[in-house]
Protein backbone atom coordinates (compact mmCIF):
# COMPACT_ATOMS: atom_id res chain seq x y z
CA UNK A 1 -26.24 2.99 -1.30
CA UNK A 2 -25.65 5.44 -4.57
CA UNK A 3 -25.67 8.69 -2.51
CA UNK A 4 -23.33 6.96 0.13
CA UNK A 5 -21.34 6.02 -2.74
CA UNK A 6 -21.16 9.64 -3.79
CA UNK A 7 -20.35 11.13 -0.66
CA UNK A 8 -17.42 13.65 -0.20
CA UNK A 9 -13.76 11.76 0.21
CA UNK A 10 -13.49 14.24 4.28
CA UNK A 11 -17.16 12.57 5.41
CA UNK A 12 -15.94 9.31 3.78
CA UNK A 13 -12.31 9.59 5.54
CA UNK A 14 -14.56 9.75 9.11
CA UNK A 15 -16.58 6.66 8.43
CA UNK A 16 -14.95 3.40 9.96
CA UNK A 17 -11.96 5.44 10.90
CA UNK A 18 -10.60 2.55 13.76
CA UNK A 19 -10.93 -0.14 11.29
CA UNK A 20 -9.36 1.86 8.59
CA UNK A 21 -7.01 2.67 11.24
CA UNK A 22 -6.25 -0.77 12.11
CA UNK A 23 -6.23 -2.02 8.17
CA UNK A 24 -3.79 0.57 7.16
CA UNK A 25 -1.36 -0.17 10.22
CA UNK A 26 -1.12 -3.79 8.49
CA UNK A 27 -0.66 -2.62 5.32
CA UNK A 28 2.06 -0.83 6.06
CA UNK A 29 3.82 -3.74 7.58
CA UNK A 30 3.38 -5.02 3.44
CA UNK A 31 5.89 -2.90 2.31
CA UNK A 32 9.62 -2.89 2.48
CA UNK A 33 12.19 0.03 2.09
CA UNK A 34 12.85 0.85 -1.39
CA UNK A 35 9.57 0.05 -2.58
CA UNK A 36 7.85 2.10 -5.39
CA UNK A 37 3.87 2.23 -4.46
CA UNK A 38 0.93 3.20 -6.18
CA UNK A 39 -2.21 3.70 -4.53
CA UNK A 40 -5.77 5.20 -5.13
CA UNK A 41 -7.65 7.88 -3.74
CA UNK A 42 -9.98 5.58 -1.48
CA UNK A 43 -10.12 7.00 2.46
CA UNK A 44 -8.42 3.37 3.09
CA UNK A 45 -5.08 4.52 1.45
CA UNK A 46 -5.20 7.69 3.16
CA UNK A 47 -4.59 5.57 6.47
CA UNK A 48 -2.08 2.94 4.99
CA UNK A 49 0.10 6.52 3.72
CA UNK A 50 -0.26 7.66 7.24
CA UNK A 51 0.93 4.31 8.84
CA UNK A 52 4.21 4.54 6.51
CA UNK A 53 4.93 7.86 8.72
CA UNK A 54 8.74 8.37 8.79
CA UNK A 55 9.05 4.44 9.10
CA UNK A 56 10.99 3.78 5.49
CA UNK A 57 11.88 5.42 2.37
CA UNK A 58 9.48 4.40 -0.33
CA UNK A 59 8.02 6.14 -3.77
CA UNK A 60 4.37 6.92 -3.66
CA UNK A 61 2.52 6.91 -6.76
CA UNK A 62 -0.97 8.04 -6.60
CA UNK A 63 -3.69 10.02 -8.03
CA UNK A 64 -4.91 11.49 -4.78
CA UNK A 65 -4.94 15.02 -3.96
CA UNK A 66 -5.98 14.48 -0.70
CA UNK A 67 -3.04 11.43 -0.25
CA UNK A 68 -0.26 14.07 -1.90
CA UNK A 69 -1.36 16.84 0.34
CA UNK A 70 -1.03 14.08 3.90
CA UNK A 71 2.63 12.87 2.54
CA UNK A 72 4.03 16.34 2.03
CA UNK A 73 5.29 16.41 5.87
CA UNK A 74 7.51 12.91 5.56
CA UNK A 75 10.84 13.60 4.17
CA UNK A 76 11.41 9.50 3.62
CA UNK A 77 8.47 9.50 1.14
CA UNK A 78 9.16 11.28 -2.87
CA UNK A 79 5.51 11.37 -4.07
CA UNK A 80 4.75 11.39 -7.35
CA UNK A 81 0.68 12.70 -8.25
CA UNK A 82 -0.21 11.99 -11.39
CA UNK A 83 -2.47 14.83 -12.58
CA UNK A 84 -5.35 14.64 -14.71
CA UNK A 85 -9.21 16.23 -14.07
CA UNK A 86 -10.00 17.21 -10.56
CA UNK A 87 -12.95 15.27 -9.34
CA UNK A 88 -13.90 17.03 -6.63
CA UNK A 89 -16.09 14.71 -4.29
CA UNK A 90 -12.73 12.66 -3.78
CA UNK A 91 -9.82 14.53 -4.50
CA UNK A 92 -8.59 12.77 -7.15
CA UNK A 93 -7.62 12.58 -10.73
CA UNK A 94 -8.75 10.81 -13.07
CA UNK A 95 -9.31 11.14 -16.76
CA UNK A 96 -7.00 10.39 -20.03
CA UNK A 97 -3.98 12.10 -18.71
CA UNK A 98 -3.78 9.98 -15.20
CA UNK A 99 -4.23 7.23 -17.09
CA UNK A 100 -1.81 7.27 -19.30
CA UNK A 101 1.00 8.78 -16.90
CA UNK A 102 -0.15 5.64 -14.32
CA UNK A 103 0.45 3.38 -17.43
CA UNK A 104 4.03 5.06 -17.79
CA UNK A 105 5.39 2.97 -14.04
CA UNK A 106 6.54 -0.17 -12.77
CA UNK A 107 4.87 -0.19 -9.17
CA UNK A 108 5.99 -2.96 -6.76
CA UNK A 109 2.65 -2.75 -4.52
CA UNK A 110 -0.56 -1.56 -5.56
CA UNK A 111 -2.56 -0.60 -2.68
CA UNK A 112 -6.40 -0.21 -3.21
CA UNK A 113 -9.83 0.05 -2.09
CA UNK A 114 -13.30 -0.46 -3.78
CA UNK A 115 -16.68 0.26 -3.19
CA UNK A 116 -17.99 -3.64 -2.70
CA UNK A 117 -17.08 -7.33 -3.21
CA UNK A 118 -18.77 -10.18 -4.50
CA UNK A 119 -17.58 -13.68 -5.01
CA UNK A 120 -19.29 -14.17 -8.56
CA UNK A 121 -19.48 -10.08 -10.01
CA UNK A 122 -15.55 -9.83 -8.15
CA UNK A 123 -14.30 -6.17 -6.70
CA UNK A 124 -16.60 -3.32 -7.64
CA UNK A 125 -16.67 0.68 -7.77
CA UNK A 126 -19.29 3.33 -8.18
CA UNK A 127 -17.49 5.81 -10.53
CA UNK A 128 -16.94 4.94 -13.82
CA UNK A 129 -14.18 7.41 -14.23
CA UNK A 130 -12.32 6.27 -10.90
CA UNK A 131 -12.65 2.46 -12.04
CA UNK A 132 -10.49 3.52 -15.09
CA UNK A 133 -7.78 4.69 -12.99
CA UNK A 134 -7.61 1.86 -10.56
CA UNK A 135 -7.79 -0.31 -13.54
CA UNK A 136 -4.55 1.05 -14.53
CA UNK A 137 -2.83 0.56 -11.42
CA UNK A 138 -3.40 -2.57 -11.58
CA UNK A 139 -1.95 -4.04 -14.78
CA UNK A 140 1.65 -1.72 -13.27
CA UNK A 141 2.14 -4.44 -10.19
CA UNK A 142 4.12 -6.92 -9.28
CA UNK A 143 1.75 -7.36 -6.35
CA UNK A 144 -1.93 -6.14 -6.02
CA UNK A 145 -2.99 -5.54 -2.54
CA UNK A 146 -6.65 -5.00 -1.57
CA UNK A 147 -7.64 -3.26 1.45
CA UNK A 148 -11.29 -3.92 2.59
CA UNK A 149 -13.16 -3.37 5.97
CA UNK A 150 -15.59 -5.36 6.68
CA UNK A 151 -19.03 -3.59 5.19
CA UNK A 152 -17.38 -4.25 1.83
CA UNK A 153 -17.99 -8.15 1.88
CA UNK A 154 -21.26 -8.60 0.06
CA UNK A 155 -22.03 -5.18 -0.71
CA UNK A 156 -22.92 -4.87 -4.86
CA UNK A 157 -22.01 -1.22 -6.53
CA UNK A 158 -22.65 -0.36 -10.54
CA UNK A 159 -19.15 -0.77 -12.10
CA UNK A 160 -17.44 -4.34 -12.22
CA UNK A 161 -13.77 -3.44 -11.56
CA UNK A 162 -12.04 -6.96 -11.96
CA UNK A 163 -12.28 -10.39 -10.45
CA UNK A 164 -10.39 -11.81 -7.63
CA UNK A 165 -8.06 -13.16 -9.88
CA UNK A 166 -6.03 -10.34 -9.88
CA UNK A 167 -5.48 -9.46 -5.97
CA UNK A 168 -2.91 -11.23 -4.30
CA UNK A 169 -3.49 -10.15 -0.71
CA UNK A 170 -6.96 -8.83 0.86
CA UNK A 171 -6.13 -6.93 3.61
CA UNK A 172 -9.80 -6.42 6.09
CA UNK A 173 -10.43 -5.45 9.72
CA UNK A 174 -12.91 -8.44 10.72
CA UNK A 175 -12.72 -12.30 10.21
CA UNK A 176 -14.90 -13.19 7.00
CA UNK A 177 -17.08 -15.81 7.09
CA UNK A 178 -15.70 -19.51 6.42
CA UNK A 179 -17.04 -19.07 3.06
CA UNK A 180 -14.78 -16.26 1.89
CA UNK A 181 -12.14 -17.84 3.81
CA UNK A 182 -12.54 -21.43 1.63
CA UNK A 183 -12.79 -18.81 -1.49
CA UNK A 184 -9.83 -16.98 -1.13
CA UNK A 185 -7.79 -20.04 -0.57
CA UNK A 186 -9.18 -21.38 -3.43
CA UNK A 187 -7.90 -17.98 -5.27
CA UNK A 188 -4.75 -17.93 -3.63
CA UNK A 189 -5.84 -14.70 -2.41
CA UNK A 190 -3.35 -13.92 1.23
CA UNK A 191 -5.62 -13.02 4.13
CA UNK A 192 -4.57 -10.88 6.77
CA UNK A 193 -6.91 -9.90 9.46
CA UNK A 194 -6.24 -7.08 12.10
CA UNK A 195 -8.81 -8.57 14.54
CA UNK A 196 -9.49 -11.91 15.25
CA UNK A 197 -13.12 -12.51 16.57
């Protein structure tokens, strides 16, 4: 699980790629024209960005290299990267400086991944220095949106990122059991599911 954890962001961006797919095409339908976004350098963003394609004219916020570099060919979409220290192994910046620029926006929509979820330790991510930064985002939004495919549910990493209190709508590519289903009604947590089983 670590070394998976700390695998390059273009192996990670393979993994899962028709669920991502599928996740990010439904996250896209989230947002409305006008909207100011902000979303993290997880593989799962990389597909919502793509899904946005020329559809409306939004502001991207994000500390993604890899994200910045995808949106650069969409004329509808002004994207704003928020600098910091390179981390290499995911494109993206974290560190004192995106931190405090992140902390310096209103976002409408956050839009993020994690690394695992668990009902009692809540949403969870591997790298301290990349929790920090979606931490952050976070406390910017109106509305929180979590995007999750389905090895996520029940899978434990190192860093406690928040609890469910704080996501609004979980976004996921497979029906979760009736026991995350009762929870995240019980959260108020919006469900949407690309594929019915």
């Amino acid at each position: 699980e670590k070394e998976h954890d700390d695998e390059p962001f273009s192996v990670r961006s393979r993994e899962n790629l028709d669920n991502k797919k599928s996740i990010g095409s439904l996250v896209s339908n989230l947002i409305q024209d006008g909207d100011i976004i902000m979303m993290d350098s997880s593989t799962t963003s990389l597909e919502v960005a793509k899904g946005l394609g020329n559809s409306k004219n939004i502001t991207l916020i994000t500390n993604s290299m890899g994200l910045s570099m995808e949106m650069v060919q969409y004329d509808n979409i002004q994207v704003i990267c928020v600098g910091g220290t390179l981390r290499r192994k995911s494109l993206s910046f974290i560190g004192p400086t995106a931190r405090e620029v992140i902390q310096n926006y209103y976002a409408d929509k956050v839009i993020l991944s994690c690394k695992g979820i668990d009902m009692e330790k809540g949403i969870m991510e591997s790298n301290e220095m990349e929790a920090e930064v979606k931490k952050a985002m976070i406390d910017t939004a109106k509305t929180v949106i979590l995007a999750v495919d389905n090895t996520k549910f029940g899978t434990l990493s190192m860093i406690r990122l928040f609890d469910f209190s704080k996501i609004d709508i979980l976004v996921t590519d497979t029906r979760p059991s009736e026991e995350w289903m009762d929870y995240f009604q019980e959260m108020g947590i919006k469900c949407i599911i690309s594929e019915e089983k």
